[in-house]
Protein backbone atom coordinates (compact mmCIF):
# COMPACT_ATOMS: atom_id res chain seq x y z
CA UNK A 1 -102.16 34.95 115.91
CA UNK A 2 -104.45 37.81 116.06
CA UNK A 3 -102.16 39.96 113.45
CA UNK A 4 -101.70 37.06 111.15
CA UNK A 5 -103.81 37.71 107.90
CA UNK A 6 -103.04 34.81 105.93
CA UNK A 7 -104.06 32.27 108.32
CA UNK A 8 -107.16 34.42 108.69
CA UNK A 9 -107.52 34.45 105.00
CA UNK A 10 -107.41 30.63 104.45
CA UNK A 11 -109.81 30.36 106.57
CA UNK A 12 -112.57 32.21 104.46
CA UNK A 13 -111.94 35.35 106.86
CA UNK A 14 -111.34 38.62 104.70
CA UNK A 15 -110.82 41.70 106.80
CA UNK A 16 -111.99 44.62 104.77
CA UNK A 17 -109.19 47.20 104.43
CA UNK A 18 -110.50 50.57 105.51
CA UNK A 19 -111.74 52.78 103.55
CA UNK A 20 -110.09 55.80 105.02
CA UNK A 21 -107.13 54.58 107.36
CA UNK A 22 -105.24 57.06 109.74
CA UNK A 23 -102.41 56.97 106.76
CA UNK A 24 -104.47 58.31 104.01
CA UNK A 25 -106.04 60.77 106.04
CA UNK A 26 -102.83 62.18 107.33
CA UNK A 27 -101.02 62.06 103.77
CA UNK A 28 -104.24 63.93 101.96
CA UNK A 29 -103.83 66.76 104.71
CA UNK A 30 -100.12 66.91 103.65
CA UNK A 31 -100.65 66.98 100.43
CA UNK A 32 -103.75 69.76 100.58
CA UNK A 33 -101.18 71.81 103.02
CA UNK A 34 -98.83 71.26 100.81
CA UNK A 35 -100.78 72.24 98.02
CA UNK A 36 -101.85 76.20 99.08
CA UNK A 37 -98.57 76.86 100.25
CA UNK A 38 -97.53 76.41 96.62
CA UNK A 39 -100.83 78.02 95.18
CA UNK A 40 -100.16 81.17 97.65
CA UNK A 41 -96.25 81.31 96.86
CA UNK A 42 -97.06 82.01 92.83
CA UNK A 43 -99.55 85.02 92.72
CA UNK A 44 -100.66 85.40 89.45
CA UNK A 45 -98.28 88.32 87.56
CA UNK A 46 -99.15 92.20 87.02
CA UNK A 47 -97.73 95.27 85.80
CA UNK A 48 -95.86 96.58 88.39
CA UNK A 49 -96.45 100.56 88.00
CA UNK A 50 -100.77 100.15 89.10
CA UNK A 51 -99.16 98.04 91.93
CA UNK A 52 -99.93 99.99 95.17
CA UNK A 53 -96.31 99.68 97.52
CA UNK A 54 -95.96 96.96 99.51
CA UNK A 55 -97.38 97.51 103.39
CA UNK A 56 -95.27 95.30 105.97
CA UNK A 57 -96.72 94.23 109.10
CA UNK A 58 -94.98 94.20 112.25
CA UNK A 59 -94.32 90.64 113.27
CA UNK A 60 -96.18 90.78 116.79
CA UNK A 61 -99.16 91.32 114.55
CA UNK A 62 -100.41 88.48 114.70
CA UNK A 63 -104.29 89.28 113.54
CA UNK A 64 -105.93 87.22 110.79
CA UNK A 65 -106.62 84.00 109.26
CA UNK A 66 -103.90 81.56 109.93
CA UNK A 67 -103.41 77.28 108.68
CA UNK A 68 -100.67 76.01 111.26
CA UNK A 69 -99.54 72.28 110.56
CA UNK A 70 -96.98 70.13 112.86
CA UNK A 71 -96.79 67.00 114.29
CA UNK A 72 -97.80 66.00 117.55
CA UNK A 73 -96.75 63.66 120.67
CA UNK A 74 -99.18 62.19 123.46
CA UNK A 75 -99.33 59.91 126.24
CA UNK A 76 -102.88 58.22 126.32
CA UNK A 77 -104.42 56.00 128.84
CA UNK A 78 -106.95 54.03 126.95
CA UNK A 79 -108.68 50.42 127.79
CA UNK A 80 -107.19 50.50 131.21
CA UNK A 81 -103.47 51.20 129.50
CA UNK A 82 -100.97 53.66 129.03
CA UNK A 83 -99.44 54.22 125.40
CA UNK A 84 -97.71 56.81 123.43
CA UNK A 85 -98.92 58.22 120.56
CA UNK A 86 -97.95 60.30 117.66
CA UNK A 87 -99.03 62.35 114.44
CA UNK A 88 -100.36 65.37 113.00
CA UNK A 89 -102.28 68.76 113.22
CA UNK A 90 -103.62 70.72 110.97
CA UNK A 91 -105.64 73.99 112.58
CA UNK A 92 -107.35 76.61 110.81
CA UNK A 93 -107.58 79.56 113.13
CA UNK A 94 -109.28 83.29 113.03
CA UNK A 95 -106.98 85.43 115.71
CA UNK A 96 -107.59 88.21 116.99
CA UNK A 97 -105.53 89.30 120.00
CA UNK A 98 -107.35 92.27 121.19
CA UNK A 99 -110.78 90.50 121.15
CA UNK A 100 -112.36 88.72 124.31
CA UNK A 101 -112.77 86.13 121.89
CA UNK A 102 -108.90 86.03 121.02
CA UNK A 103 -109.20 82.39 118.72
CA UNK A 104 -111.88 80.66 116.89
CA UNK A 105 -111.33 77.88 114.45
CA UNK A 106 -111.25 74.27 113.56
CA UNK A 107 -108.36 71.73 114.76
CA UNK A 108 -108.00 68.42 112.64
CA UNK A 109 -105.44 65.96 113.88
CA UNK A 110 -104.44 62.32 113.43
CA UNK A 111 -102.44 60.14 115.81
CA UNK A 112 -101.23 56.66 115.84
CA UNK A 113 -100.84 54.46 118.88
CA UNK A 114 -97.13 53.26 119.74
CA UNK A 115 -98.15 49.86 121.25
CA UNK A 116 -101.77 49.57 120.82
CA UNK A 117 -103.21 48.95 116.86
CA UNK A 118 -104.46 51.62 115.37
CA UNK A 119 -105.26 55.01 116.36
CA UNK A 120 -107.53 58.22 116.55
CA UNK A 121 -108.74 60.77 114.04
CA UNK A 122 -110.51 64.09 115.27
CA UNK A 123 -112.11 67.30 114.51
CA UNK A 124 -112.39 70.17 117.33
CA UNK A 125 -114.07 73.48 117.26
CA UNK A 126 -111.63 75.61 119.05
CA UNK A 127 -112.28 78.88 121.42
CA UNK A 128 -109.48 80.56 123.04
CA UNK A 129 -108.60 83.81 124.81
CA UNK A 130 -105.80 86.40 126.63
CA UNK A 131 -108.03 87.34 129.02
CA UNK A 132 -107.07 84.78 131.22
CA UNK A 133 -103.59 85.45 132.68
CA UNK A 134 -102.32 86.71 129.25
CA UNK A 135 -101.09 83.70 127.65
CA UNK A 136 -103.73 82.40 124.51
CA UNK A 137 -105.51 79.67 126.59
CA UNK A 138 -108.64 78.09 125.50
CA UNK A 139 -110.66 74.89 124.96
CA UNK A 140 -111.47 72.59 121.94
CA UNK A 141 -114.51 69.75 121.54
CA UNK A 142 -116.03 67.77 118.54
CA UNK A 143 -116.05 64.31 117.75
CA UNK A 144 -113.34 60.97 117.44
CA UNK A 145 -112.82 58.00 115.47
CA UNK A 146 -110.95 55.25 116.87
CA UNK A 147 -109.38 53.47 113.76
CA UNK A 148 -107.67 50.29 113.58
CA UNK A 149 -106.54 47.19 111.12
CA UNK A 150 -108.35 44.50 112.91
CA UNK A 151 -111.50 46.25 114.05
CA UNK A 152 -114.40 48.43 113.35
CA UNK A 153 -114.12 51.85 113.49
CA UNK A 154 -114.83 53.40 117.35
CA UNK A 155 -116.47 56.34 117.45
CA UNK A 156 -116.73 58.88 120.03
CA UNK A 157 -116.28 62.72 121.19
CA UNK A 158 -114.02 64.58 123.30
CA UNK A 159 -112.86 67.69 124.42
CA UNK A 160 -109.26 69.11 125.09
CA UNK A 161 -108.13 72.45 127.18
CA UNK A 162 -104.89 74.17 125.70
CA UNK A 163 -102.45 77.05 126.11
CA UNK A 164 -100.07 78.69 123.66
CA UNK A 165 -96.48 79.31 124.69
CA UNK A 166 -94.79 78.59 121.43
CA UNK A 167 -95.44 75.23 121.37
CA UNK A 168 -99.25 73.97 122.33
CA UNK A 169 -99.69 71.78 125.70
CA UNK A 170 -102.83 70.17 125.93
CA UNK A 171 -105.19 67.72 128.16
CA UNK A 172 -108.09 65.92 126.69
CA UNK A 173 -110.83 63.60 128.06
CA UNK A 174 -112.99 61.92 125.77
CA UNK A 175 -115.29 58.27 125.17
CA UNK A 176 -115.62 55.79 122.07
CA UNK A 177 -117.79 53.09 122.11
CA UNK A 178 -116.53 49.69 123.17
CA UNK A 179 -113.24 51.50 124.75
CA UNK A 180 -114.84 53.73 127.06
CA UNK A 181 -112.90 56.71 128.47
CA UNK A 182 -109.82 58.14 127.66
CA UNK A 183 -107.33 60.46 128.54
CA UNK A 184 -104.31 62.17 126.84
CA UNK A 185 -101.83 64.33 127.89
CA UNK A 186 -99.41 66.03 125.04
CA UNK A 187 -97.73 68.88 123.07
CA UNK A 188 -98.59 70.14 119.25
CA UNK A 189 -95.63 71.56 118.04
CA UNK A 190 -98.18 74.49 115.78
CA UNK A 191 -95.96 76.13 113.00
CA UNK A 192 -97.73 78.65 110.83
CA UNK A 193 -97.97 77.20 106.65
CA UNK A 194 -100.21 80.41 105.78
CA UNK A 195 -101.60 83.57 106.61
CA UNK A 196 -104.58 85.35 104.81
């Protein structure tokens, strides 16, 4: 049986674990998240008369440097196949709304096939703008890492378009060696952790 390791095993076949698995990169970007929330939440203390008052921004403001984190769902048709697939985002984004240039950041995300062993690791530069039809739309590219317990790592590129309407809706097209094209079709459910 192709999942069987112990048969494999007494046979003088060792399969390597990897080194960085889908697993232990989502659960180090939960724990770094995780990790400046906390540092952010406990400001170091000072007298409160040289203080200046509080300002409050108006909650449409939406300007600045924002980390949004949530999980993610996908349909993917990979190898010739459809599967599901689900995981994680983590996006560091510069917005400004006003700007022809309305987003620019970085998009890291993990997700883990339903059916099919493994899964795929990426890292997008993202663009987006208002100036089209006044939702945020834009369009993300950078490379992929197919990742899976019985074979080497895949690697590969791809490139996604998006819109933001409270939740994030996506299409992607991208290659990995040996695999050959994919495409994927899901939602990122984006909430915001912080905002500088």
């Amino acid at each position: 049986m192709p999942g069987n390791r112990s048969s494999l095993a007494s046979r003088g076949h060792v399969t390597p674990p990897a080194a960085w698995g889908l697993h232990s990169l989502l659960s180090l970007t939960l724990t770094l998240t995780l990790t400046l929330t906390l540092l952010r939440s406990h400001p170091a203390h000072a007298d409160p008369a040289t203080l200046p008052p509080p300002t409050l921004r108006a909650a449409s403001d939406l300007d600045g440097l924002h980390i949004w984190l949530g999980p993610i769902g996908a349909a993917t048709h990979v190898d010739g196949s459809w599967d599901s697939a689900w995981g994680g985002t983590v996006a560091a984004l510069r917005i400004r709304e006003q700007a022809p240039l309305g987003a620019v950041g970085a998009w890291l995300g993990g997700t883990h096939y339903a059916l099919r062993d493994g899964g795929r690791v990426w890292l997008e530069g993202v663009a987006g703008t208002r100036r089209l039809g006044g939702r945020m739309l834009g369009a993300a590219a950078g490379p992929v890492v197919e990742l899976a317990d019985l074979r080497h790592p895949r690697l590969g590129a791809q490139a996604s378009i998006w819109c933001f309407a409270g939740v994030v809706p996506y299409a992607r097209l991208g290659v990995l060696e040996a695999s050959g094209p994919f495409v994927e079709v899901g939602i990122s459910l984006s909430l915001p952790a912080l905002r500088f």
